[in-house]
PDB file of N, CA and C in Angstrom:
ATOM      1  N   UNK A   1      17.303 -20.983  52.617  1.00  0.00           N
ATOM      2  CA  UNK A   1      17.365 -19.581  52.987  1.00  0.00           C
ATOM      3  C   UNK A   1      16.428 -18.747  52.119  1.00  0.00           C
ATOM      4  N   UNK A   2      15.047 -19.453  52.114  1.00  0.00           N
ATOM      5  CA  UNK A   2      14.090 -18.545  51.482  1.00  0.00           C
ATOM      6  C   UNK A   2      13.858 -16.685  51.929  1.00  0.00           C
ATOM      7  N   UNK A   3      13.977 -16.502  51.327  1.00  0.00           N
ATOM      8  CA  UNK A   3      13.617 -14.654  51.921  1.00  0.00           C
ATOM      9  C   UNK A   3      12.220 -14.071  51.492  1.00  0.00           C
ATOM     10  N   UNK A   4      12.176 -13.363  52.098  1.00  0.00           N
ATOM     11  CA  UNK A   4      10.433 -12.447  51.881  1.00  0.00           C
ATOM     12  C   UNK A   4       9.104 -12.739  51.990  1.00  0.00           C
ATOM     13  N   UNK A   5       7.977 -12.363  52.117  1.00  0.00           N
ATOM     14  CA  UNK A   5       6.726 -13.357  52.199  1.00  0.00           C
ATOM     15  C   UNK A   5       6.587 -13.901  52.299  1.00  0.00           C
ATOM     16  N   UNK A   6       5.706 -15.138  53.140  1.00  0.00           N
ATOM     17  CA  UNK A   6       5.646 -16.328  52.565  1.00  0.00           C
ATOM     18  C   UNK A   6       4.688 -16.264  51.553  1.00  0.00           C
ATOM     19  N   UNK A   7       4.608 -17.612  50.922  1.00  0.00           N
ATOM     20  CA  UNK A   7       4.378 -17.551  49.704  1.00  0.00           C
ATOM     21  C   UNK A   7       2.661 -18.365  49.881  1.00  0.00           C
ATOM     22  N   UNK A   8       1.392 -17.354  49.405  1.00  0.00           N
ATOM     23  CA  UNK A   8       0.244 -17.626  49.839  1.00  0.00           C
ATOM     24  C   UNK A   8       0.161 -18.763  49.197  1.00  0.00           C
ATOM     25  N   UNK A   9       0.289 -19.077  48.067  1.00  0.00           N
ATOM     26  CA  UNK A   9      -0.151 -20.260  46.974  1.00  0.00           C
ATOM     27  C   UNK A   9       0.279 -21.754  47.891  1.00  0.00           C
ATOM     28  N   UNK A  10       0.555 -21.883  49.171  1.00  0.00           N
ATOM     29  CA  UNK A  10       0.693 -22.942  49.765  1.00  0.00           C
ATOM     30  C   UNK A  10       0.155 -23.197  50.401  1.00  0.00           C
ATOM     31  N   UNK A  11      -1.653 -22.110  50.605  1.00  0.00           N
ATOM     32  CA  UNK A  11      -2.840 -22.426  51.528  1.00  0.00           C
ATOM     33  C   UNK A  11      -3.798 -22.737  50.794  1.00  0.00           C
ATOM     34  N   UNK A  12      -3.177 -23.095  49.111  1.00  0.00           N
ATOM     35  CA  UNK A  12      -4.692 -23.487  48.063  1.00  0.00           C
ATOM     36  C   UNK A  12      -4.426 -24.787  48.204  1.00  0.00           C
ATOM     37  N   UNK A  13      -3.592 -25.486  48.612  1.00  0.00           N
ATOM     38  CA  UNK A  13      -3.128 -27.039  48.536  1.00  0.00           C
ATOM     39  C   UNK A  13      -3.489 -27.870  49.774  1.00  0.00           C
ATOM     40  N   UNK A  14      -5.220 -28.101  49.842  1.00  0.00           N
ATOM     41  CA  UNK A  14      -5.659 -28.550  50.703  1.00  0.00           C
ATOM     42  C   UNK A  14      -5.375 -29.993  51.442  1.00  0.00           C
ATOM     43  N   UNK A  15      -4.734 -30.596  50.239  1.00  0.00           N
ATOM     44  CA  UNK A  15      -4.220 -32.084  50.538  1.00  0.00           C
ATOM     45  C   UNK A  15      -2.820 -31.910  51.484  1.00  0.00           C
ATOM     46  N   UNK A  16      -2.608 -31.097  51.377  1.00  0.00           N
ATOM     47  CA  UNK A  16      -0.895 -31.065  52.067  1.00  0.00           C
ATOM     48  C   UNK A  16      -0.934 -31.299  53.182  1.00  0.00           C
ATOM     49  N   UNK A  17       0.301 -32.258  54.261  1.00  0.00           N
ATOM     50  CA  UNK A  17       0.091 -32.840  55.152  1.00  0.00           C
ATOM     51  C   UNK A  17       1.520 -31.878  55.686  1.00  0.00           C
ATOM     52  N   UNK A  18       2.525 -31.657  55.537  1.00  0.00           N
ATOM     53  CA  UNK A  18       3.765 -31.135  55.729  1.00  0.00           C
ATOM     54  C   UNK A  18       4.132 -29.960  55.383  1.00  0.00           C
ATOM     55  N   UNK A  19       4.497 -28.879  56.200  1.00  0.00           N
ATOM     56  CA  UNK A  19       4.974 -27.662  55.965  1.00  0.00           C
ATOM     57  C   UNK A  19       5.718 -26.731  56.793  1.00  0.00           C
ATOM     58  N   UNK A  20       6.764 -27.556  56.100  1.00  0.00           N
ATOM     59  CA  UNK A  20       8.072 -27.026  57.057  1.00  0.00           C
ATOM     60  C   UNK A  20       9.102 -25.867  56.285  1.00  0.00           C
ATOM     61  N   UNK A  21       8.874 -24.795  56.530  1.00  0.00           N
ATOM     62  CA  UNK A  21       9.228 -23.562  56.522  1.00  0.00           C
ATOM     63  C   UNK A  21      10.321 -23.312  57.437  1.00  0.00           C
ATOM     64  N   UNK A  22      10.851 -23.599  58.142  1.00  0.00           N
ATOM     65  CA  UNK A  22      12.174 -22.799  59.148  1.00  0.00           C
ATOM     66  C   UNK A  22      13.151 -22.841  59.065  1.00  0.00           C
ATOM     67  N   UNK A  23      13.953 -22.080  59.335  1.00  0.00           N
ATOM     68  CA  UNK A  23      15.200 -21.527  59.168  1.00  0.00           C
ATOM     69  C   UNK A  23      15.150 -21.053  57.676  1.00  0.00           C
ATOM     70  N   UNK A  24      14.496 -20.200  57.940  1.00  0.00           N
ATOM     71  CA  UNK A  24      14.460 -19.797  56.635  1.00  0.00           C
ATOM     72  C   UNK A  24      14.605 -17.825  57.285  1.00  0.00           C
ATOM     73  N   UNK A  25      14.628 -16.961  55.955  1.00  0.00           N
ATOM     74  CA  UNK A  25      14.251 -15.230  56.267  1.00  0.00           C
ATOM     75  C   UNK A  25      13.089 -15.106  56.083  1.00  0.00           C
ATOM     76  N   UNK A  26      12.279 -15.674  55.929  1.00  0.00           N
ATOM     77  CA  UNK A  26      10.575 -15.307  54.964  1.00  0.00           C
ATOM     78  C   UNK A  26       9.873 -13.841  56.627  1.00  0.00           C
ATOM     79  N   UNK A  27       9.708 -13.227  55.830  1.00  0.00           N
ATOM     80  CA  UNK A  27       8.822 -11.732  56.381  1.00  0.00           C
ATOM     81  C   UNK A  27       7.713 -12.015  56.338  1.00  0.00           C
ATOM     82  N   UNK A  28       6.901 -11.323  57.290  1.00  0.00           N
ATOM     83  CA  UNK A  28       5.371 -10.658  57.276  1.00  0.00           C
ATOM     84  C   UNK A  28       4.345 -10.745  58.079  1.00  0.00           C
ATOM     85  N   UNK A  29       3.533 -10.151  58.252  1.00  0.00           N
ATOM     86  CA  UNK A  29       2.170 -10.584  59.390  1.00  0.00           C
ATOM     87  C   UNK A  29       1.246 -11.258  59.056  1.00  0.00           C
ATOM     88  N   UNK A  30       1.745 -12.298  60.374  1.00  0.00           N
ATOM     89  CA  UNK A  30       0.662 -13.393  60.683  1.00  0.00           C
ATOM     90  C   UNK A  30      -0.051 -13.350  61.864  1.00  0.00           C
ATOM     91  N   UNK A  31      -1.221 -13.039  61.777  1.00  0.00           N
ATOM     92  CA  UNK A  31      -1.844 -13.252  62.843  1.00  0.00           C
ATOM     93  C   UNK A  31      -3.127 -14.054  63.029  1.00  0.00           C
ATOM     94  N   UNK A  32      -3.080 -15.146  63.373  1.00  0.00           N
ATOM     95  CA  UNK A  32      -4.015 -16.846  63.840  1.00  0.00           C
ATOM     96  C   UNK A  32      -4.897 -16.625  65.324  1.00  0.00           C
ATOM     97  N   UNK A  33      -5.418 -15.841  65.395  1.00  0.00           N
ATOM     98  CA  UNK A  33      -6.563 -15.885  66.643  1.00  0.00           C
ATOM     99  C   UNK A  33      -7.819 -15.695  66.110  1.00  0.00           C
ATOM    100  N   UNK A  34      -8.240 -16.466  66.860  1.00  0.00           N
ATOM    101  CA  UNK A  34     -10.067 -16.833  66.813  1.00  0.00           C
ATOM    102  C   UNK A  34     -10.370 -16.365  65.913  1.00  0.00           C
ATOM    103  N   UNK A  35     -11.001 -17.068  64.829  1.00  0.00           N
ATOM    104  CA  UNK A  35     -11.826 -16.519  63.523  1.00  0.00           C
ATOM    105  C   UNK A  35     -11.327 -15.238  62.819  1.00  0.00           C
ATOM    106  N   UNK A  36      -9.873 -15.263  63.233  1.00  0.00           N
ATOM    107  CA  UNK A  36      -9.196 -14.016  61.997  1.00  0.00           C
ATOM    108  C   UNK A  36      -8.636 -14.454  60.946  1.00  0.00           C
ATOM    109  N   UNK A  37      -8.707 -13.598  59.687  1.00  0.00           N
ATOM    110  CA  UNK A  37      -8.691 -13.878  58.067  1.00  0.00           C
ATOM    111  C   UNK A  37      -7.368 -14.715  58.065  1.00  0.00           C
ATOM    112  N   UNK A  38      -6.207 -15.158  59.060  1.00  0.00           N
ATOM    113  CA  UNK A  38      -5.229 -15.880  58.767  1.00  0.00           C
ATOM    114  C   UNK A  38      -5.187 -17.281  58.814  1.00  0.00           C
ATOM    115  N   UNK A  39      -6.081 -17.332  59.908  1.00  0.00           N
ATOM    116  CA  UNK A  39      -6.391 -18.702  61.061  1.00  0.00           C
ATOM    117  C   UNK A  39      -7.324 -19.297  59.590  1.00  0.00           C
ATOM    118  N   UNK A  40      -8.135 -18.597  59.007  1.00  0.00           N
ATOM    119  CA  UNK A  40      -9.360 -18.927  57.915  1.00  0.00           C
ATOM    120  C   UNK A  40      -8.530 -19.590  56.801  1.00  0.00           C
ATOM    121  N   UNK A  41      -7.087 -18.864  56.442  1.00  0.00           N
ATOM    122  CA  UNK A  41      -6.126 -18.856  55.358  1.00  0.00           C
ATOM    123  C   UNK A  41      -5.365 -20.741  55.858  1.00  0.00           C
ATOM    124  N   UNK A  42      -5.011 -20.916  57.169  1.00  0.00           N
ATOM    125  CA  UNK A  42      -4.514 -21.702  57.372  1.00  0.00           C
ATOM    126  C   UNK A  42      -5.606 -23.159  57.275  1.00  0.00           C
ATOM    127  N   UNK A  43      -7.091 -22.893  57.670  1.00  0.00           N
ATOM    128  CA  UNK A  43      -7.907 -24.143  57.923  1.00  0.00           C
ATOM    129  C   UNK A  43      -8.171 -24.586  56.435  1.00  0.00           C
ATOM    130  N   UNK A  44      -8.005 -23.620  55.534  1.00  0.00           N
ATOM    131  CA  UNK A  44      -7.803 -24.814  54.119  1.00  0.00           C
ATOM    132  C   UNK A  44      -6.795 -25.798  54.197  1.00  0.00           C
ATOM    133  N   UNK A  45      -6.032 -26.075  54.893  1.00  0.00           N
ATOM    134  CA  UNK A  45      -4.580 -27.087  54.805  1.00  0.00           C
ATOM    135  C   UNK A  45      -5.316 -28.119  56.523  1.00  0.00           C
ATOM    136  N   UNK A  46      -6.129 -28.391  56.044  1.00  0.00           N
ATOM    137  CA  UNK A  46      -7.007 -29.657  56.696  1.00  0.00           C
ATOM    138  C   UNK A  46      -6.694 -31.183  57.088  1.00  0.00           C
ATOM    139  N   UNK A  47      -5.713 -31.351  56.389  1.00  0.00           N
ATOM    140  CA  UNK A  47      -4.805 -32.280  56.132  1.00  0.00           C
ATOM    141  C   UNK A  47      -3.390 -32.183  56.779  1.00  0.00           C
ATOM    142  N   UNK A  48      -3.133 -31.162  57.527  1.00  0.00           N
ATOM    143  CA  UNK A  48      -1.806 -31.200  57.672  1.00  0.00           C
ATOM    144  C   UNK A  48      -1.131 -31.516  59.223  1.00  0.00           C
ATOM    145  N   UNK A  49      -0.160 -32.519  59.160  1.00  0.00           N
ATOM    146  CA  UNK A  49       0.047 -32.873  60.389  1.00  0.00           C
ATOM    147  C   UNK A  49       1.518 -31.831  60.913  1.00  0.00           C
ATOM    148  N   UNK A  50       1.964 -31.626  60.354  1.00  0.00           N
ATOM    149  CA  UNK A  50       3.279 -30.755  60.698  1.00  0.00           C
ATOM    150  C   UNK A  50       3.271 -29.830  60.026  1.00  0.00           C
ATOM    151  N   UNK A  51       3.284 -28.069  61.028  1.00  0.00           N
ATOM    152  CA  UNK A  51       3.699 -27.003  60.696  1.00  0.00           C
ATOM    153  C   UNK A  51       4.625 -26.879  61.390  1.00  0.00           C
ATOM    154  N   UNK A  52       5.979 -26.047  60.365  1.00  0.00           N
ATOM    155  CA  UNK A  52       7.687 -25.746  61.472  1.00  0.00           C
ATOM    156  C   UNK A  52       7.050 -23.979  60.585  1.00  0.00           C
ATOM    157  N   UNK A  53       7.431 -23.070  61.428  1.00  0.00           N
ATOM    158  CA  UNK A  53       7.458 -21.798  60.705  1.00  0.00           C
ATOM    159  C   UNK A  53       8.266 -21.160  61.665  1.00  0.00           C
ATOM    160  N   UNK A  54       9.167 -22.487  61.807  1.00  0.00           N
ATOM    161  CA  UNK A  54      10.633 -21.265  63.102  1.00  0.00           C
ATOM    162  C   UNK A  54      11.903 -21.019  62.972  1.00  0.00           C
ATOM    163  N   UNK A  55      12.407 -20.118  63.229  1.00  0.00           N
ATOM    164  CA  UNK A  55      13.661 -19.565  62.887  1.00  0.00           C
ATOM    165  C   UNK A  55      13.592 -18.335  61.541  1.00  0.00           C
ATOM    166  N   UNK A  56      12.411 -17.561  61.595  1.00  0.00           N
ATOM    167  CA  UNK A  56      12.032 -17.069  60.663  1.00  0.00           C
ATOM    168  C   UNK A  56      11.412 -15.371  61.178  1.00  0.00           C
ATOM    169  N   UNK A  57      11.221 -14.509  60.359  1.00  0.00           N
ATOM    170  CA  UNK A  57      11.323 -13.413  61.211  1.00  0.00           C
ATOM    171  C   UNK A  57      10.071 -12.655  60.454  1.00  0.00           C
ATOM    172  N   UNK A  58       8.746 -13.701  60.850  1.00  0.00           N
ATOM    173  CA  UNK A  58       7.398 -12.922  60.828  1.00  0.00           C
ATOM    174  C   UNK A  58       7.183 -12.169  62.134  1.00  0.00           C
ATOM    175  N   UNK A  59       5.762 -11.663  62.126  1.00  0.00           N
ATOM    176  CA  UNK A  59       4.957 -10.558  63.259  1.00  0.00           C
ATOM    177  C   UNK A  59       4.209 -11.106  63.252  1.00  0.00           C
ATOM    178  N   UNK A  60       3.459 -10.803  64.197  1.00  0.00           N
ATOM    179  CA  UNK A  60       2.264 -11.177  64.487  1.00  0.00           C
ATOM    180  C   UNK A  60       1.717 -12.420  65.763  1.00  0.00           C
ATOM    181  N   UNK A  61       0.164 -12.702  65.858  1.00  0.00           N
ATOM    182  CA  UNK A  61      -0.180 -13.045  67.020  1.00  0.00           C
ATOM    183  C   UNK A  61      -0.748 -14.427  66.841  1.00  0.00           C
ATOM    184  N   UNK A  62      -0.701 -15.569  67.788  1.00  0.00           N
ATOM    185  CA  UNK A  62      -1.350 -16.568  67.426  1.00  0.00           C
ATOM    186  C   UNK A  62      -2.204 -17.465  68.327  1.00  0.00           C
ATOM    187  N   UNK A  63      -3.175 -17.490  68.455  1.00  0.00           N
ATOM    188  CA  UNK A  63      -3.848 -18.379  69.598  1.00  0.00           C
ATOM    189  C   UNK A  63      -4.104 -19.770  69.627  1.00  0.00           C
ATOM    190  N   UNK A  64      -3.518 -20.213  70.294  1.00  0.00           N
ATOM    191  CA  UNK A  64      -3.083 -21.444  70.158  1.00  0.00           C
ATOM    192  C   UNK A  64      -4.046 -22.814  70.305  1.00  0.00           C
ATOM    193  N   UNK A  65      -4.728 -21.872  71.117  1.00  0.00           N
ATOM    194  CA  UNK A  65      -6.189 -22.797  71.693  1.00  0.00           C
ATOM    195  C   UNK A  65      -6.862 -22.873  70.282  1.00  0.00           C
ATOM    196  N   UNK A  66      -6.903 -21.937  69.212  1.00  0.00           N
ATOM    197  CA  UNK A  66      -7.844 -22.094  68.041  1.00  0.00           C
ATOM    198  C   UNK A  66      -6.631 -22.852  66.897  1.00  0.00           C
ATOM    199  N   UNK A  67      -5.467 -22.443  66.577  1.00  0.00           N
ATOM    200  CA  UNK A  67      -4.970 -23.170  66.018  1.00  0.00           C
ATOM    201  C   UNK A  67      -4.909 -24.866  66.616  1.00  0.00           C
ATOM    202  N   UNK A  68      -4.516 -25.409  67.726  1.00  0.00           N
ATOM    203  CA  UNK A  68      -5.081 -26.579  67.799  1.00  0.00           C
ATOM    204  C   UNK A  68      -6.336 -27.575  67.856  1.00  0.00           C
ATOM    205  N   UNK A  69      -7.494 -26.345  68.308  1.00  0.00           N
ATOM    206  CA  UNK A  69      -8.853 -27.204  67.659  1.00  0.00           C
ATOM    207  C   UNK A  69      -9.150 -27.246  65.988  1.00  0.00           C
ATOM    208  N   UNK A  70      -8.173 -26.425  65.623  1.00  0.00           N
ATOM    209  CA  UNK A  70      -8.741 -25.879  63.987  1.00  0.00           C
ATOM    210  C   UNK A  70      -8.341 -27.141  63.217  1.00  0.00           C
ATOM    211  N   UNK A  71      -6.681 -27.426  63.873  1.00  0.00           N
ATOM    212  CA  UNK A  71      -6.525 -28.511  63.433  1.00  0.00           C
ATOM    213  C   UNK A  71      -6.286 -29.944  63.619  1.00  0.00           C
ATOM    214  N   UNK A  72      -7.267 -30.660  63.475  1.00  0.00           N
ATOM    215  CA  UNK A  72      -7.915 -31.917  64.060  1.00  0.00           C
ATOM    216  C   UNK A  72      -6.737 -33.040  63.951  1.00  0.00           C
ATOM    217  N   UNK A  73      -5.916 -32.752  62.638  1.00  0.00           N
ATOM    218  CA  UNK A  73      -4.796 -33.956  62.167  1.00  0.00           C
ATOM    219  C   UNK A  73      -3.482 -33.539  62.743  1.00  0.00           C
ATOM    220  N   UNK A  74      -3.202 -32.261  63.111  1.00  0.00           N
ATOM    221  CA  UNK A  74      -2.040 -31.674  63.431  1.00  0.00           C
ATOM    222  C   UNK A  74      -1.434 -32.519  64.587  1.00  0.00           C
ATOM    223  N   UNK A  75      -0.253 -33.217  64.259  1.00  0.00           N
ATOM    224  CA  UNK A  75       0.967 -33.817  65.245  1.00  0.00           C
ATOM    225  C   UNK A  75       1.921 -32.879  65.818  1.00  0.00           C
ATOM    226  N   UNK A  76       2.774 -32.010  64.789  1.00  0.00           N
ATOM    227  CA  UNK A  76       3.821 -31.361  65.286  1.00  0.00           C
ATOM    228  C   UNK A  76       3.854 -30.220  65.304  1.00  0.00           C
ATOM    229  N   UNK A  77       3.896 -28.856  65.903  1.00  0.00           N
ATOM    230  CA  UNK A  77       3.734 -27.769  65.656  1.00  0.00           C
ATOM    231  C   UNK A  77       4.911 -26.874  66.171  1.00  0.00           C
ATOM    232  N   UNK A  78       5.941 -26.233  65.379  1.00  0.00           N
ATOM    233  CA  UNK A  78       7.045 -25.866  65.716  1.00  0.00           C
ATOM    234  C   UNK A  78       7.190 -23.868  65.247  1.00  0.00           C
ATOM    235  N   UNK A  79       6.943 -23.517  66.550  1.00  0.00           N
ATOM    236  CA  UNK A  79       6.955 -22.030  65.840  1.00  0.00           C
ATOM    237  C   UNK A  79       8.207 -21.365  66.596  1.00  0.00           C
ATOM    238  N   UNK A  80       9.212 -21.929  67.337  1.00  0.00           N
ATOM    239  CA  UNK A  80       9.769 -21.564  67.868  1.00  0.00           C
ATOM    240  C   UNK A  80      11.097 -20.125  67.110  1.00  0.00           C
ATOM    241  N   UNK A  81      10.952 -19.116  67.611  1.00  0.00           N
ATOM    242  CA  UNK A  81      11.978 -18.098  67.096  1.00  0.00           C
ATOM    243  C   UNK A  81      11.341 -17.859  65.735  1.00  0.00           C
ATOM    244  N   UNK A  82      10.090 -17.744  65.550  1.00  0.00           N
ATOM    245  CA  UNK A  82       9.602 -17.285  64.726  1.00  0.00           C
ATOM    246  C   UNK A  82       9.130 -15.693  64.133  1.00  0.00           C
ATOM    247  N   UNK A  83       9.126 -15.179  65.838  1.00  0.00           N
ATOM    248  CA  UNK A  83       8.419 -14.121  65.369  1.00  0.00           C
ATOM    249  C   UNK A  83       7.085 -13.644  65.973  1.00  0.00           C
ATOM    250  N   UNK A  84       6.988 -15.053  66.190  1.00  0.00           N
ATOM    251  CA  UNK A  84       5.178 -14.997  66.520  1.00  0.00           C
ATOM    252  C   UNK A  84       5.094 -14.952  67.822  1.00  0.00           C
ATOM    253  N   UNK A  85       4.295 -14.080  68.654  1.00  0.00           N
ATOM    254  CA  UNK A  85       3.974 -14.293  70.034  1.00  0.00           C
ATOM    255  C   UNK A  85       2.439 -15.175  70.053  1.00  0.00           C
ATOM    256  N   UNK A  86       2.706 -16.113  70.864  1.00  0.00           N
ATOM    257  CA  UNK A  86       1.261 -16.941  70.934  1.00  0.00           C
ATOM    258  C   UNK A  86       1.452 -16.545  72.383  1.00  0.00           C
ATOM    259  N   UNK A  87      -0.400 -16.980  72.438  1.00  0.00           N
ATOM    260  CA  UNK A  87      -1.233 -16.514  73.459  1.00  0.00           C
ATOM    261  C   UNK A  87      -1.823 -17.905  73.673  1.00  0.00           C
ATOM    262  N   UNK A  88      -2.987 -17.956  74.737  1.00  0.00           N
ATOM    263  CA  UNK A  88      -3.913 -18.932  75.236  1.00  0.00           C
ATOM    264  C   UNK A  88      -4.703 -18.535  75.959  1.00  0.00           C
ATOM    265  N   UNK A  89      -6.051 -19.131  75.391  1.00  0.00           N
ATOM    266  CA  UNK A  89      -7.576 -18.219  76.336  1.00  0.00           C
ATOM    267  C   UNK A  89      -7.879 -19.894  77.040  1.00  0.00           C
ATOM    268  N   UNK A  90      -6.987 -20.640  76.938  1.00  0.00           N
ATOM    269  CA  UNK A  90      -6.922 -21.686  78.396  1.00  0.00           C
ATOM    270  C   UNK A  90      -8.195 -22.457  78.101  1.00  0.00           C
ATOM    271  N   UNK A  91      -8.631 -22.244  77.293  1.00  0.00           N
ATOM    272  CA  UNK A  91      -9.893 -23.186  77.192  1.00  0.00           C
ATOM    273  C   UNK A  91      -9.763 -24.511  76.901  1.00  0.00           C
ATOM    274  N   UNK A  92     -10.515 -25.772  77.092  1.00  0.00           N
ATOM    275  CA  UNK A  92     -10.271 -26.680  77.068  1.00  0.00           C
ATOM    276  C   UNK A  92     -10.256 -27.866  75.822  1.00  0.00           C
ATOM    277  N   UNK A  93     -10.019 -27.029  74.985  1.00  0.00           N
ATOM    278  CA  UNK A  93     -10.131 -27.762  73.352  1.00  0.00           C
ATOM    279  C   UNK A  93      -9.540 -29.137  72.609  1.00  0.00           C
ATOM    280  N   UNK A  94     -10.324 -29.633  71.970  1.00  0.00           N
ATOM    281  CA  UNK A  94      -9.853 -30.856  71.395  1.00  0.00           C
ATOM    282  C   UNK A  94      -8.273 -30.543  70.867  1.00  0.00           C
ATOM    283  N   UNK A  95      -7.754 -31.332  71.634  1.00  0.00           N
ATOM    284  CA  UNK A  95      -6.297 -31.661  70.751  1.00  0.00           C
ATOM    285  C   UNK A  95      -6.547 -33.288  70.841  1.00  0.00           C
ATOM    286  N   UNK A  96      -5.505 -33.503  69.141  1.00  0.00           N
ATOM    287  CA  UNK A  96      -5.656 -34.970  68.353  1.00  0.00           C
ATOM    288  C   UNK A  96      -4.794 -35.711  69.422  1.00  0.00           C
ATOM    289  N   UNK A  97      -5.175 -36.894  69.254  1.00  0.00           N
ATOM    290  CA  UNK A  97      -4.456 -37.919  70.757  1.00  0.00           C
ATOM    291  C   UNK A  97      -3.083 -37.820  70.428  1.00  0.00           C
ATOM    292  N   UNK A  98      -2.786 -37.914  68.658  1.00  0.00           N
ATOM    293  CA  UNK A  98      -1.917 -38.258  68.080  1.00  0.00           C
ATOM    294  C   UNK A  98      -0.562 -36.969  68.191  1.00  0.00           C
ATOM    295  N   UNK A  99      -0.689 -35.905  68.604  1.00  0.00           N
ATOM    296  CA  UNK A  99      -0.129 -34.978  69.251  1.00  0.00           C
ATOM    297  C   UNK A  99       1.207 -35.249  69.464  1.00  0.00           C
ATOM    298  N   UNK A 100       2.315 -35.020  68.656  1.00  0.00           N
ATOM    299  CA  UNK A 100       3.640 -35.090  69.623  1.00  0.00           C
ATOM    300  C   UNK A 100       4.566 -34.117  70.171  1.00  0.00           C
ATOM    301  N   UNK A 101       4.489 -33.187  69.078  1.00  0.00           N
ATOM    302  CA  UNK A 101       5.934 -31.813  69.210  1.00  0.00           C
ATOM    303  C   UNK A 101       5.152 -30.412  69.748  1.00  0.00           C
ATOM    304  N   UNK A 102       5.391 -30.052  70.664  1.00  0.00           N
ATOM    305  CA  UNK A 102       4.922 -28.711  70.807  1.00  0.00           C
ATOM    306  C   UNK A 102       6.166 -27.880  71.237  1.00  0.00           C
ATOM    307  N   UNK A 103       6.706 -26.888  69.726  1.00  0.00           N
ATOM    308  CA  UNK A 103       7.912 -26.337  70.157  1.00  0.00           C
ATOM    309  C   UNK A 103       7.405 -24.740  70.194  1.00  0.00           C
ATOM    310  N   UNK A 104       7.456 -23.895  71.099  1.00  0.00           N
ATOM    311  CA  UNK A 104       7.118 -22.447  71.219  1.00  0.00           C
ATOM    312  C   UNK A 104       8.190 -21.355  71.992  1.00  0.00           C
ATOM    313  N   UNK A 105       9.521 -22.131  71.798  1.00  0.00           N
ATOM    314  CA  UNK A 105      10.480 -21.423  72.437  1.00  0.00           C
ATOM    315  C   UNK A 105      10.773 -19.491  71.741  1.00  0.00           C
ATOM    316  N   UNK A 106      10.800 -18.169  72.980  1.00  0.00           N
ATOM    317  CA  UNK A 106      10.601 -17.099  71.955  1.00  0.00           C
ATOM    318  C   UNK A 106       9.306 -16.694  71.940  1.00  0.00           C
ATOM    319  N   UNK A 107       8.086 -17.444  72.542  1.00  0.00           N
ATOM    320  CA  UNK A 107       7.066 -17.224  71.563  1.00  0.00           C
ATOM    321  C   UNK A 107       6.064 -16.160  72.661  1.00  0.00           C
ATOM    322  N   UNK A 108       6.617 -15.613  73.641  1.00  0.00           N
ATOM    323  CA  UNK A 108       6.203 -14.987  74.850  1.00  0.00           C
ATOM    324  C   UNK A 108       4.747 -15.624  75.086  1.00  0.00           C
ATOM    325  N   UNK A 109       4.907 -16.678  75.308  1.00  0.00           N
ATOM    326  CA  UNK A 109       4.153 -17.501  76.023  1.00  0.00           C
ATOM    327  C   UNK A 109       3.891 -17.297  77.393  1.00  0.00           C
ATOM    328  N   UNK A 110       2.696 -16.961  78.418  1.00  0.00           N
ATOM    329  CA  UNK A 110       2.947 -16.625  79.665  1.00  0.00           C
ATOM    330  C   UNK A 110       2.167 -17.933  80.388  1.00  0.00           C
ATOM    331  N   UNK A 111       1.043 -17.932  80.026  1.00  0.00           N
ATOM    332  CA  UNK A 111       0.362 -19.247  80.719  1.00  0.00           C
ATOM    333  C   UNK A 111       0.585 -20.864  79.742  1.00  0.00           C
ATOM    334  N   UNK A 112       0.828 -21.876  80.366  1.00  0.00           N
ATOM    335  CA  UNK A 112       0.506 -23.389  79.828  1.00  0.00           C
ATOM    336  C   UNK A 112      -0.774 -23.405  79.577  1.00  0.00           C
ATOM    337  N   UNK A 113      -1.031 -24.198  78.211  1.00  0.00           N
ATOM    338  CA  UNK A 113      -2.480 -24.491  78.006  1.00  0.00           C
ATOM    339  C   UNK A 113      -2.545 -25.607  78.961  1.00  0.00           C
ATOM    340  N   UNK A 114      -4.352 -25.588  79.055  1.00  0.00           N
ATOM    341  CA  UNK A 114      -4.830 -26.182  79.558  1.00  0.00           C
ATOM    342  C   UNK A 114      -4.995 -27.287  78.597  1.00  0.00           C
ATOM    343  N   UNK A 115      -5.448 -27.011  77.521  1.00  0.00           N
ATOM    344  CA  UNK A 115      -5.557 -28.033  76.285  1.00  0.00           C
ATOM    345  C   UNK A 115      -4.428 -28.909  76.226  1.00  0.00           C
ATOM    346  N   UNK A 116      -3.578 -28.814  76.602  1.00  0.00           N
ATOM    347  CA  UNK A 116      -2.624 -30.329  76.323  1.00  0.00           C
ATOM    348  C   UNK A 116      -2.231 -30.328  77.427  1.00  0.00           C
TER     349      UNK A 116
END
């Protein structure tokens, strides 16, 4: 039951493969579309196959088409009841074969990507 911010010092840790954050209170704006200063904050963690950041009560916007080309190793991606509204510009982007969890429940999702 972490509360407040998340905590930036967990986007200098480029080796990290796991980062599961949810169900947690952590606050604040995030917003991950195309080449914005967050999406930039997240592609240092290059390495990481699982993000959970759900059940948590950030803002903000996320495009999903760039978070999954951004990240090449990413398996599981769980933002469900997060906070976050993701979007999709439907484009046809590399997602890893290795791909399993796509949880976005909450996430006012209107169109299916085309990408997976």
């Amino acid at each position: 039951m972490f509360q407040g911010n998340m905590p930036l010092q967990l986007f200098s840790r480029n080796s990290l493969k796991s980062l599961s954050l949810g169900n947690n209170q952590l606050t604040g704006q995030i917003d991950v579309l195309d080449n914005g200063p967050d999406l930039q904050t997240f592609q240092r963690l290059s390495n990481l196959t699982h993000l959970d950041l759900s059940y948590n009560y950030f803002r903000g916007d996320s495009e999903l088409d760039a978070l999954l080309s951004s990240f090449t190793n990413l398996q599981r991606l769980t933002l469900s009841h997060s906070g976050i509204s993701v979007t999709t510009s439907n484009a046809n982007h590399y997602v890893n074969p290795s791909f399993q969890i796509l949880s976005l429940a909450s996430c006012s999702l209107k169109v299916f990507p085309v990408s997976i």
